[in-house]
Protein backbone atom coordinates (compact mmCIF):
# COMPACT_ATOMS: atom_id res chain seq x y z
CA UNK A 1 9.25 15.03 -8.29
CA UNK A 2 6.00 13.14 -8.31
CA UNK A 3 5.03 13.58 -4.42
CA UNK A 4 6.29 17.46 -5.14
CA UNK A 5 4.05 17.73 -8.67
CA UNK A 6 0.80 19.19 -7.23
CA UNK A 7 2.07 23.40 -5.69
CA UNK A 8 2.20 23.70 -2.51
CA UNK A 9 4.89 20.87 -1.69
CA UNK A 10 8.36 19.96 -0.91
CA UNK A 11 10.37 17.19 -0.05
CA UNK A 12 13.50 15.63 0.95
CA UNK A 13 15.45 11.95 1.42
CA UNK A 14 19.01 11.01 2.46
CA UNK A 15 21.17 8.22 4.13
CA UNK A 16 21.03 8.69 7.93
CA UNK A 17 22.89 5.54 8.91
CA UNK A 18 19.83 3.42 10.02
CA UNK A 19 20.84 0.70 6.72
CA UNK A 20 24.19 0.43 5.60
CA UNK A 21 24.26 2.37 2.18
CA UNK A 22 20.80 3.39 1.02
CA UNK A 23 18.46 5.87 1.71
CA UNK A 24 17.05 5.92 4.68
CA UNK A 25 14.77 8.81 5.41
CA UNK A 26 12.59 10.98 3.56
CA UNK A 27 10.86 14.45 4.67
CA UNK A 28 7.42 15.71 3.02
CA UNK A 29 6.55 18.94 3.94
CA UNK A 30 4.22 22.36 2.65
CA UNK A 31 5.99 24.93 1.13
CA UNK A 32 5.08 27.64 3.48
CA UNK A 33 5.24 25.28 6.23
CA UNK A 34 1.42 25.63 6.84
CA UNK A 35 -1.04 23.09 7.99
CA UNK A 36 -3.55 22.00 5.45
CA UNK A 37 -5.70 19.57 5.11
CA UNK A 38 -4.69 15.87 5.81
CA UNK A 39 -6.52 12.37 5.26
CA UNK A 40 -5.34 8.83 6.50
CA UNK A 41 -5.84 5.01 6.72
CA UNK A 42 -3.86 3.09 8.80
CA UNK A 43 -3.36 -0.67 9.61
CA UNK A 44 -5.84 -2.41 11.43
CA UNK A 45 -3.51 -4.79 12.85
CA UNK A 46 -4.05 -4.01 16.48
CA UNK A 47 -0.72 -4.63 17.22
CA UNK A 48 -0.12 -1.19 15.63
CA UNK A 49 3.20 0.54 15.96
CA UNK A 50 3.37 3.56 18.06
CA UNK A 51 4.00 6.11 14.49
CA UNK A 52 0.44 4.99 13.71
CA UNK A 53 -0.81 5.46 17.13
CA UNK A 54 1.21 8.99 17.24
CA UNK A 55 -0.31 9.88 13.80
CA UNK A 56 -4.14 8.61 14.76
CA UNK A 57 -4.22 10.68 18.25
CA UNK A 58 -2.43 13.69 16.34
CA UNK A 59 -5.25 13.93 13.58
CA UNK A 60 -7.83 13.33 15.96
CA UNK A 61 -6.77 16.18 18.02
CA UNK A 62 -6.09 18.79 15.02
CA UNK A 63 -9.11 17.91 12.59
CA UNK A 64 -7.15 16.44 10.40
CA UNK A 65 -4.16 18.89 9.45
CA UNK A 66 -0.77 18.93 8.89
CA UNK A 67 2.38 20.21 8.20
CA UNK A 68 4.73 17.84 7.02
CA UNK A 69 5.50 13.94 7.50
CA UNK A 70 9.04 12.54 8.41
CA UNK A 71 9.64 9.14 7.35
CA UNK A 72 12.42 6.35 8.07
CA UNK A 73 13.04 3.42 6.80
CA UNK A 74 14.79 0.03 8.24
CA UNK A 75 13.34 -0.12 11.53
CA UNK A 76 9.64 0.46 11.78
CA UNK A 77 9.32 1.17 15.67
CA UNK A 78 7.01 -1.34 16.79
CA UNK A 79 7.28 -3.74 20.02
CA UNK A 80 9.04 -0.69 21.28
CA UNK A 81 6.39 -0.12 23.78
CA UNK A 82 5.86 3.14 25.46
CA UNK A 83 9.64 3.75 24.55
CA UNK A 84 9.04 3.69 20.45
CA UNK A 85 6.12 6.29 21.56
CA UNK A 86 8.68 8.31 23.14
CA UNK A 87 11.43 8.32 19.77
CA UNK A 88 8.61 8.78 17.91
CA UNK A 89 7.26 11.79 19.72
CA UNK A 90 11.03 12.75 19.72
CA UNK A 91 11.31 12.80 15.78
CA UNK A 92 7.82 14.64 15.34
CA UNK A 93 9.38 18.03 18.04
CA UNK A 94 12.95 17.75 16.08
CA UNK A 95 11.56 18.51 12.70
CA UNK A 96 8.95 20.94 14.23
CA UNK A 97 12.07 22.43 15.24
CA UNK A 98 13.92 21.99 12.07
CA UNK A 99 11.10 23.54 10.17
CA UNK A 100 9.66 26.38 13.12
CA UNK A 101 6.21 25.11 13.05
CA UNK A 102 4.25 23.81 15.82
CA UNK A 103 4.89 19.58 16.69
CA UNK A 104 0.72 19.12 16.69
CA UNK A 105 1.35 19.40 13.09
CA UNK A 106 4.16 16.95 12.03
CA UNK A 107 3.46 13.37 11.14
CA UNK A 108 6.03 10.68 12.10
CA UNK A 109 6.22 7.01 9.67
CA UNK A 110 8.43 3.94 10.27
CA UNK A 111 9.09 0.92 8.36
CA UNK A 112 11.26 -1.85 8.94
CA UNK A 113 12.25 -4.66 11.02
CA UNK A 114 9.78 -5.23 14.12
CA UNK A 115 11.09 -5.01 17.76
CA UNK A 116 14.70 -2.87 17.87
CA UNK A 117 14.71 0.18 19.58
CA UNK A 118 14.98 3.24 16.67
CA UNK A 119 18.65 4.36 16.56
CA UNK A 120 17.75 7.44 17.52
CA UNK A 121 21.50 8.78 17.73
CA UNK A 122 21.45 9.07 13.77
CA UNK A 123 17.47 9.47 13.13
CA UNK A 124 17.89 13.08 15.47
CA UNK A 125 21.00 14.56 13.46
CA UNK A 126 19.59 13.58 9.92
CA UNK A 127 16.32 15.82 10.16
CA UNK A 128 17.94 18.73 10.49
CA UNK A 129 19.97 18.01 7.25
CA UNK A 130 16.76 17.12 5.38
CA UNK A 131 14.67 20.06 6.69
CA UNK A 132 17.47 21.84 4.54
CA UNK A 133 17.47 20.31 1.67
CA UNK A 134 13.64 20.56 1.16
CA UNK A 135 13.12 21.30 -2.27
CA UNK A 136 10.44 20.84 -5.16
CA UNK A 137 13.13 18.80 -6.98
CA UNK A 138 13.67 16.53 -3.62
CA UNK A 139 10.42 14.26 -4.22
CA UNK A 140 12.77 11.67 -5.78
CA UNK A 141 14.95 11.39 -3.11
CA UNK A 142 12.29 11.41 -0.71
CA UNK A 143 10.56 8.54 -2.96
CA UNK A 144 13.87 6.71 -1.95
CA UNK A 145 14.22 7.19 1.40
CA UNK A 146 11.25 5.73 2.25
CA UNK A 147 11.88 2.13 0.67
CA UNK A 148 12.87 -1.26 2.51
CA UNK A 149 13.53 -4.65 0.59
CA UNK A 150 11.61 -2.09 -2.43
CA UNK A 151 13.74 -2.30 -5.58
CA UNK A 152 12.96 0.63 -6.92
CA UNK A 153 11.06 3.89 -5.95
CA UNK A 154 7.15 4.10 -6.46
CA UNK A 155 6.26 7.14 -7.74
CA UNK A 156 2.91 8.40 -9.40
CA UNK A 157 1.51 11.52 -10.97
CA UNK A 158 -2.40 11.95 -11.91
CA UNK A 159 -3.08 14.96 -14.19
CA UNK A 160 -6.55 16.65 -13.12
CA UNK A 161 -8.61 19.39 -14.77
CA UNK A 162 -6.45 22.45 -13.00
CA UNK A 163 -4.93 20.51 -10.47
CA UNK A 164 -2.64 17.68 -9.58
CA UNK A 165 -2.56 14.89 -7.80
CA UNK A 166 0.95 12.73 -7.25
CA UNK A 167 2.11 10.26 -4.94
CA UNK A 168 4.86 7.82 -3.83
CA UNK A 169 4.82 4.51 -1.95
CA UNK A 170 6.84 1.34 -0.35
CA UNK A 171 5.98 -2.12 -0.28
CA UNK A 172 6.99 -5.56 -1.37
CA UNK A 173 6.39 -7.81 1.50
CA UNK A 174 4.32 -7.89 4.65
CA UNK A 175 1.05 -7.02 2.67
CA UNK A 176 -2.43 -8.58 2.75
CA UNK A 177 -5.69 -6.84 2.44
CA UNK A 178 -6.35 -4.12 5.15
CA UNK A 179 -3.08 -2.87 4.03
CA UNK A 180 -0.23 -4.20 4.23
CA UNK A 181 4.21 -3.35 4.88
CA UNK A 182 3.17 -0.56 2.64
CA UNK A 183 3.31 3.60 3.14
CA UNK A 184 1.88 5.82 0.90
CA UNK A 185 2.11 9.62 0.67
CA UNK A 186 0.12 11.31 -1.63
CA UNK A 187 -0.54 15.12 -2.30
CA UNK A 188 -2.64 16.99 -4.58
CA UNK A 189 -2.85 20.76 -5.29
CA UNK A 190 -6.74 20.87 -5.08
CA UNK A 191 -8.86 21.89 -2.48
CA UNK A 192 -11.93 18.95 -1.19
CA UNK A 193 -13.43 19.32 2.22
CA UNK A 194 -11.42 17.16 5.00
CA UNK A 195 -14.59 14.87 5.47
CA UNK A 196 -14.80 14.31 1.98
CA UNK A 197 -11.20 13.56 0.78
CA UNK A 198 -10.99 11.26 4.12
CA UNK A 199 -14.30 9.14 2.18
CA UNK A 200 -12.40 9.76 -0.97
CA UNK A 201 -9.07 8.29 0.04
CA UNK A 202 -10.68 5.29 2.44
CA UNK A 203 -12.82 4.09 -1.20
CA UNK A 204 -9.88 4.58 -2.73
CA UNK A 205 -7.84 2.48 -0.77
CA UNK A 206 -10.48 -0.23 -0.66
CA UNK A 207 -10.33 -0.16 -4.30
CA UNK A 208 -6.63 -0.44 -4.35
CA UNK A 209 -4.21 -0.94 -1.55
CA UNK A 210 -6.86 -3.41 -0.09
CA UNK A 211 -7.20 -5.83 -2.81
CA UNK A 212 -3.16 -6.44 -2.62
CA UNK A 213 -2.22 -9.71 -1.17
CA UNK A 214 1.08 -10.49 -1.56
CA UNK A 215 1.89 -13.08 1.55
CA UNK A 216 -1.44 -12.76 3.71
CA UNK A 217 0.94 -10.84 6.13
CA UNK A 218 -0.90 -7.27 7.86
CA UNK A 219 2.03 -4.70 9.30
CA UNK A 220 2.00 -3.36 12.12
CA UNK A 221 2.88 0.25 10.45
CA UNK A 222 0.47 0.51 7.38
CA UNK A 223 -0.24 3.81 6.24
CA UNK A 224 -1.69 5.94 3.77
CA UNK A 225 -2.24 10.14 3.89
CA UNK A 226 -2.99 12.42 1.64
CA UNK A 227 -2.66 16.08 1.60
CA UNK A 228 -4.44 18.67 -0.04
CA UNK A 229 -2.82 22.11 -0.03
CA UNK A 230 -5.98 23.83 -1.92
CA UNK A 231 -3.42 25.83 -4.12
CA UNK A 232 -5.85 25.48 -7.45
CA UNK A 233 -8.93 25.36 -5.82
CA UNK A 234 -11.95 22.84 -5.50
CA UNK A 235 -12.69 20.59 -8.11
CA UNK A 236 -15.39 21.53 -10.99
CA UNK A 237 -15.87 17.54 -10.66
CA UNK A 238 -15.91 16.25 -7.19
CA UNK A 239 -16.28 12.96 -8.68
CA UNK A 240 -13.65 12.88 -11.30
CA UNK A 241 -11.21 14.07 -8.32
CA UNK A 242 -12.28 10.75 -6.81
CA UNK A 243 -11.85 9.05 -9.49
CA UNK A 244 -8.16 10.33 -10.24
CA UNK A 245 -7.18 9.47 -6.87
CA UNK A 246 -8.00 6.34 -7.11
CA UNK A 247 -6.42 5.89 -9.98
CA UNK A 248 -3.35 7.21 -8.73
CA UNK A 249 -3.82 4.47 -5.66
CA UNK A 250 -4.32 1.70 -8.31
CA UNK A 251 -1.20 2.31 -10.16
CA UNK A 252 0.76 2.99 -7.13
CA UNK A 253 -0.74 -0.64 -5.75
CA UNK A 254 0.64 -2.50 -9.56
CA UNK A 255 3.91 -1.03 -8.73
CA UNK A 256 4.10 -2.43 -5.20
CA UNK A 257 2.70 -5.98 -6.64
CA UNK A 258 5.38 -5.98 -9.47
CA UNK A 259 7.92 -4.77 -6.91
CA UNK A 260 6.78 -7.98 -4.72
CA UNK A 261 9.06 -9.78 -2.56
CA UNK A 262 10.33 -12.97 -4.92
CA UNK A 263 7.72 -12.60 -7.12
CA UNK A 264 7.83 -13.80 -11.02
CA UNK A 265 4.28 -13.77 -11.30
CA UNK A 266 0.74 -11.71 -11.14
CA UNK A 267 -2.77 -13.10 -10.75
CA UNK A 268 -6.02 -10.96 -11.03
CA UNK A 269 -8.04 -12.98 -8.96
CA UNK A 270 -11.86 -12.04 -9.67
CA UNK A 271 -14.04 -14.16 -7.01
CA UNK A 272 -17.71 -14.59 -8.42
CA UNK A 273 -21.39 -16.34 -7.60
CA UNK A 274 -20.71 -15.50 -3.95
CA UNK A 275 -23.50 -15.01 -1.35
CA UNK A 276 -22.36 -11.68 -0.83
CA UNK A 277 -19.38 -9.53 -1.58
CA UNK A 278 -18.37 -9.98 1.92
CA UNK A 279 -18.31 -13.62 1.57
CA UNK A 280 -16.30 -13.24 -1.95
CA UNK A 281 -13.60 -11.14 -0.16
CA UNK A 282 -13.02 -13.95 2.29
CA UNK A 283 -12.72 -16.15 -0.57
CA UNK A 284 -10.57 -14.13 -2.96
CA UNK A 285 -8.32 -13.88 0.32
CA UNK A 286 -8.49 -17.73 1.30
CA UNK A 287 -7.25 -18.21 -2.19
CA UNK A 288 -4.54 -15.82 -2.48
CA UNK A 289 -3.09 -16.98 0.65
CA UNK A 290 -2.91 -20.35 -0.45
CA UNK A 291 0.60 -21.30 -0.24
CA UNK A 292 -0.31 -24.51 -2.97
CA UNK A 293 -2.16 -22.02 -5.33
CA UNK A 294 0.43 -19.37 -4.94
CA UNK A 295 3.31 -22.90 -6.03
CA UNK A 296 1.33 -23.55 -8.83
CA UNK A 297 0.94 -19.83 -10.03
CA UNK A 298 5.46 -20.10 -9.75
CA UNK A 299 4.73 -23.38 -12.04
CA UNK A 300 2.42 -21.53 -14.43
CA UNK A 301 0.27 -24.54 -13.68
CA UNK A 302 -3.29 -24.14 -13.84
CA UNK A 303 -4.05 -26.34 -11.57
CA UNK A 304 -8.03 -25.23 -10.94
CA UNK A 305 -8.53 -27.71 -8.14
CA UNK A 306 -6.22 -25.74 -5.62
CA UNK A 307 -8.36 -23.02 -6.46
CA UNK A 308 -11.71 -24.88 -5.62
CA UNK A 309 -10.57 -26.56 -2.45
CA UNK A 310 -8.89 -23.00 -0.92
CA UNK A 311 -12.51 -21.23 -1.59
CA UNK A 312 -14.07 -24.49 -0.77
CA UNK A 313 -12.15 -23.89 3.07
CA UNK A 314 -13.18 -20.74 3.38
CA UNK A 315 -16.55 -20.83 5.34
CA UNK A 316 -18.37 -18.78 2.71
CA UNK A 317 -21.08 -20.48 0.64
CA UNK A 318 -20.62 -22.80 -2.45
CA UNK A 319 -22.60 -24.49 -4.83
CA UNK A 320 -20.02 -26.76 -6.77
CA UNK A 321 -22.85 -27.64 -9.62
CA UNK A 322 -22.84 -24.50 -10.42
CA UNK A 323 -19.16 -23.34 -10.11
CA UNK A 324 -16.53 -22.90 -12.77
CA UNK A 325 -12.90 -21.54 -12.96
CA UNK A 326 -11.75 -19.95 -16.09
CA UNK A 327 -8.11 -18.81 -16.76
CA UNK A 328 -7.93 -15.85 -19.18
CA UNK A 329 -11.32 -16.28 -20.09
CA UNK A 330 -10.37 -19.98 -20.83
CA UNK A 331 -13.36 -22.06 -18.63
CA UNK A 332 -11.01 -25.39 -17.60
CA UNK A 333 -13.45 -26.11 -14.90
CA UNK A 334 -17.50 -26.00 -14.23
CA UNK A 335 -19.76 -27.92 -11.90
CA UNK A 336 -16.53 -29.19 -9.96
CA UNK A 337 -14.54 -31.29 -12.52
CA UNK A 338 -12.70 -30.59 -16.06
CA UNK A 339 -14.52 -29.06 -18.96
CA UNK A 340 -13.04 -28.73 -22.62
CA UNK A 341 -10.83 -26.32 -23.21
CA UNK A 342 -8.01 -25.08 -25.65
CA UNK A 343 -4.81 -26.00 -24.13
CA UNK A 344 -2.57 -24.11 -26.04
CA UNK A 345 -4.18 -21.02 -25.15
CA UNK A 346 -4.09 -21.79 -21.69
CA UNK A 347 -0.72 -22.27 -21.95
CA UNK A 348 -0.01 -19.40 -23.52
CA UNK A 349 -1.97 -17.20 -21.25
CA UNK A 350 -0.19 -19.14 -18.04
CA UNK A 351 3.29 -18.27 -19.39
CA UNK A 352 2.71 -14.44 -19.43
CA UNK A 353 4.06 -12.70 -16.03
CA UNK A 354 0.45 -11.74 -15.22
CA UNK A 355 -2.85 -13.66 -16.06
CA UNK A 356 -6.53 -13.38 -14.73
CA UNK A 357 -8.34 -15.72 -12.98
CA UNK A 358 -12.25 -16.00 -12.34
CA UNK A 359 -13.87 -18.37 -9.80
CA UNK A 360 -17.23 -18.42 -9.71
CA UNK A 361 -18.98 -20.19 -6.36
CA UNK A 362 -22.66 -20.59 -7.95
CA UNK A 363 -23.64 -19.13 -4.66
CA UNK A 364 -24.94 -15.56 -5.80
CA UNK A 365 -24.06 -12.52 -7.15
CA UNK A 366 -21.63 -11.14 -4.76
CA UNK A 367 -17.72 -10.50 -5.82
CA UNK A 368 -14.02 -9.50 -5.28
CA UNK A 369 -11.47 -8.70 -7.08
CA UNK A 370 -7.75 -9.32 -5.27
CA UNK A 371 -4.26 -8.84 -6.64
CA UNK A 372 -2.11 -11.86 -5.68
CA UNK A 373 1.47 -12.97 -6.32
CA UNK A 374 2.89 -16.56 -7.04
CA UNK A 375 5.40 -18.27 -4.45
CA UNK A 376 9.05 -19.06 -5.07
CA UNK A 377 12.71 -19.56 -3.77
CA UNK A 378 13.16 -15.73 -4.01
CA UNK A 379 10.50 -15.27 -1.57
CA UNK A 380 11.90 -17.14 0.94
CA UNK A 381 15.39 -15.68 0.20
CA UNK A 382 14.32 -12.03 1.61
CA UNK A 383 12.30 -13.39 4.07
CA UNK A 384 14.62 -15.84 6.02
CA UNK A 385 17.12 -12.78 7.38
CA UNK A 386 15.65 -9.87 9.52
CA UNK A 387 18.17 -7.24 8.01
């Protein structure tokens, strides 16, 4: 019931028909069907799906409230044109009917395979049958039915002073910085001004979500809300709300990296020496993207030359004098060629399913920090079939 922790919220998830066998959609809704207050990022691919451009005009035109958010899973509704506008207009009015409250309120999510129309013949029966089984208990089935390739449900809870804050999320594939194949949904029980928990949530996510980089790949249907019913009132510490919320972000972004599509490895990438943090992001990214860095993190190889010559590509500034690459803390590389080191605990620290990485351009004192993911037969395994 993690999504359902904070008071205030309900939720639902089922099989509609859309996939063979799993879940399929998931409902999130208040408790007293009620608007309250409502913050979201979304992609910035601007091929965006017409859910985000739905959700993006509808929170625009309300100030930011809603009522409840109706999610399905298996087809996300873009390269539908002004016809996947339509179906998703059409889901937001049938659970506005299914829960008598006004459409300007509802939220509408996709995720899934790019370019097929939305079945809408079973999408349209289904939210009737999860408007009634809305329950505080239904946040785990709702965690479900939001999931594609996902092997298991992402769920999160964040214990506050008084209030709550909990959360649940997809995403395995399809995600680079700026988001990613990734939805979020997270709800607390505290009450934070709508500008505010919209600041809150976007640092949050840049914290987070945006430092995820699993295949360089940005959706077309990224998406992250939160929504605050106010049930235990505002925050004693504004700041340490912020801070739980991200924290709730950052553990819900480690389960969506250890969830990743093929992956048998994690790399905390710290990028540092840049000109700029702007220039280290583009960096961290060049790296991660790397298809031979992201072979030689499958190998466990650390092979600090692939590392150099992806940031070395990257149009940012480098001094290589004044570079090095450490592994673990293990420096294997300064001023562009070997150093000594001790192998064995190189080794060792290579072996482990996650290991940290620092590369330092001897450019400044700007830096990034991106989560990254080695590259492997399994990969290519869930990507080389569209369903």
């Amino acid at each position: 019931m993690s999504v359902t922790a904070p008071e205030g919220f309900i939720a639902a998830g089922l099989h509609a028909g859309i996939k063979k066998s799993r879940h399929d959609m998931a409902l999130l809704a208040t408790e007293d069907r009620q608007p309250v207050t409502c913050a979201a990022v979304f992609t910035q691919n601007k091929f965006c799906a017409p859910p985000v451009t739905l959700d993006r005009d509808l929170l625009q035109a309300n100030g930011g409230k809603a009522a409840a958010v109706v999610v399905n899973s298996g087809n996300a509704n873009a390269g539908t044109g002004e016809a996947g506008l339509h179906d998703a207009r059409a889901m937001g009015v049938a659970t506005a009917q299914a829960l008598g409250i006004d459409a300007a309120g509802v939220l509408v999510c996709s995720t899934g395979i790019i370019g097929t129309p939305l079945p809408m013949d079973v999408i349209l029966p289904a939210i009737p049958k999860l408007g009634g089984q809305l329950s505080v208990e239904g946040g785990a089935e709702a965690a479900k039915g939001i999931l594609t390739t996902d092997h298991v449900a992402k769920e999160v809870v964040v214990q506050g002073d008084g209030w709550i804050i909990g959360g649940m999320a997809k995403g395995c594939g399809m995600i680079a910085p700026n988001m990613a194949t990734m939805l979020a949904f997270l709800t607390t029980d505290a009450d934070v001004p709508r500008d505010l928990l919209q600041a809150m949530l976007t640092s949050a996510s840049d914290a987070t979500f945006n430092t995820l980089n699993v295949d360089g790949a940005t959706s077309t249907n990224d998406t992250a809300m939160l929504f605050a019913s106010g049930r235990r009132g505002t925050p004693s510490d504004l700041d340490g709300f912020g801070r739980a919320l991200e924290e709730a972000c950052r553990l819900l972004t480690l389960k969506m990296a250890h969830d990743a599509e093929g992956m048998t490895r994690l790399a905390h990438l710290h990028v540092t020496g840049a000109a700029s943090d702007a220039e280290a992001r583009i960096a961290a990214k060049n790296i991660a993207e790397n298809n031979l860095v992201k072979c030689s993190w499958y190998g466990a190889d650390p092979y600090w030359g692939r590392l150099l010559a992806a940031a070395g590509s990257a149009g940012v500034a480098l001094d290589v004098d004044k570079s090095f690459v450490s592994y673990g803390g293990i420096k294997v590389a300064e001023g562009g060629t070997n150093c000594a080191h001790d192998a064995q605990a190189l080794t060792e620290h290579m072996l482990g399913q996650q290991f940290r990485i620092e590369v330092n351009l001897g450019a400044g004192n700007g830096e990034a920090r991106v989560i990254g993911v080695d590259l492997g037969p399994g990969y290519i395994k869930e990507n080389s079939v569209t369903s």
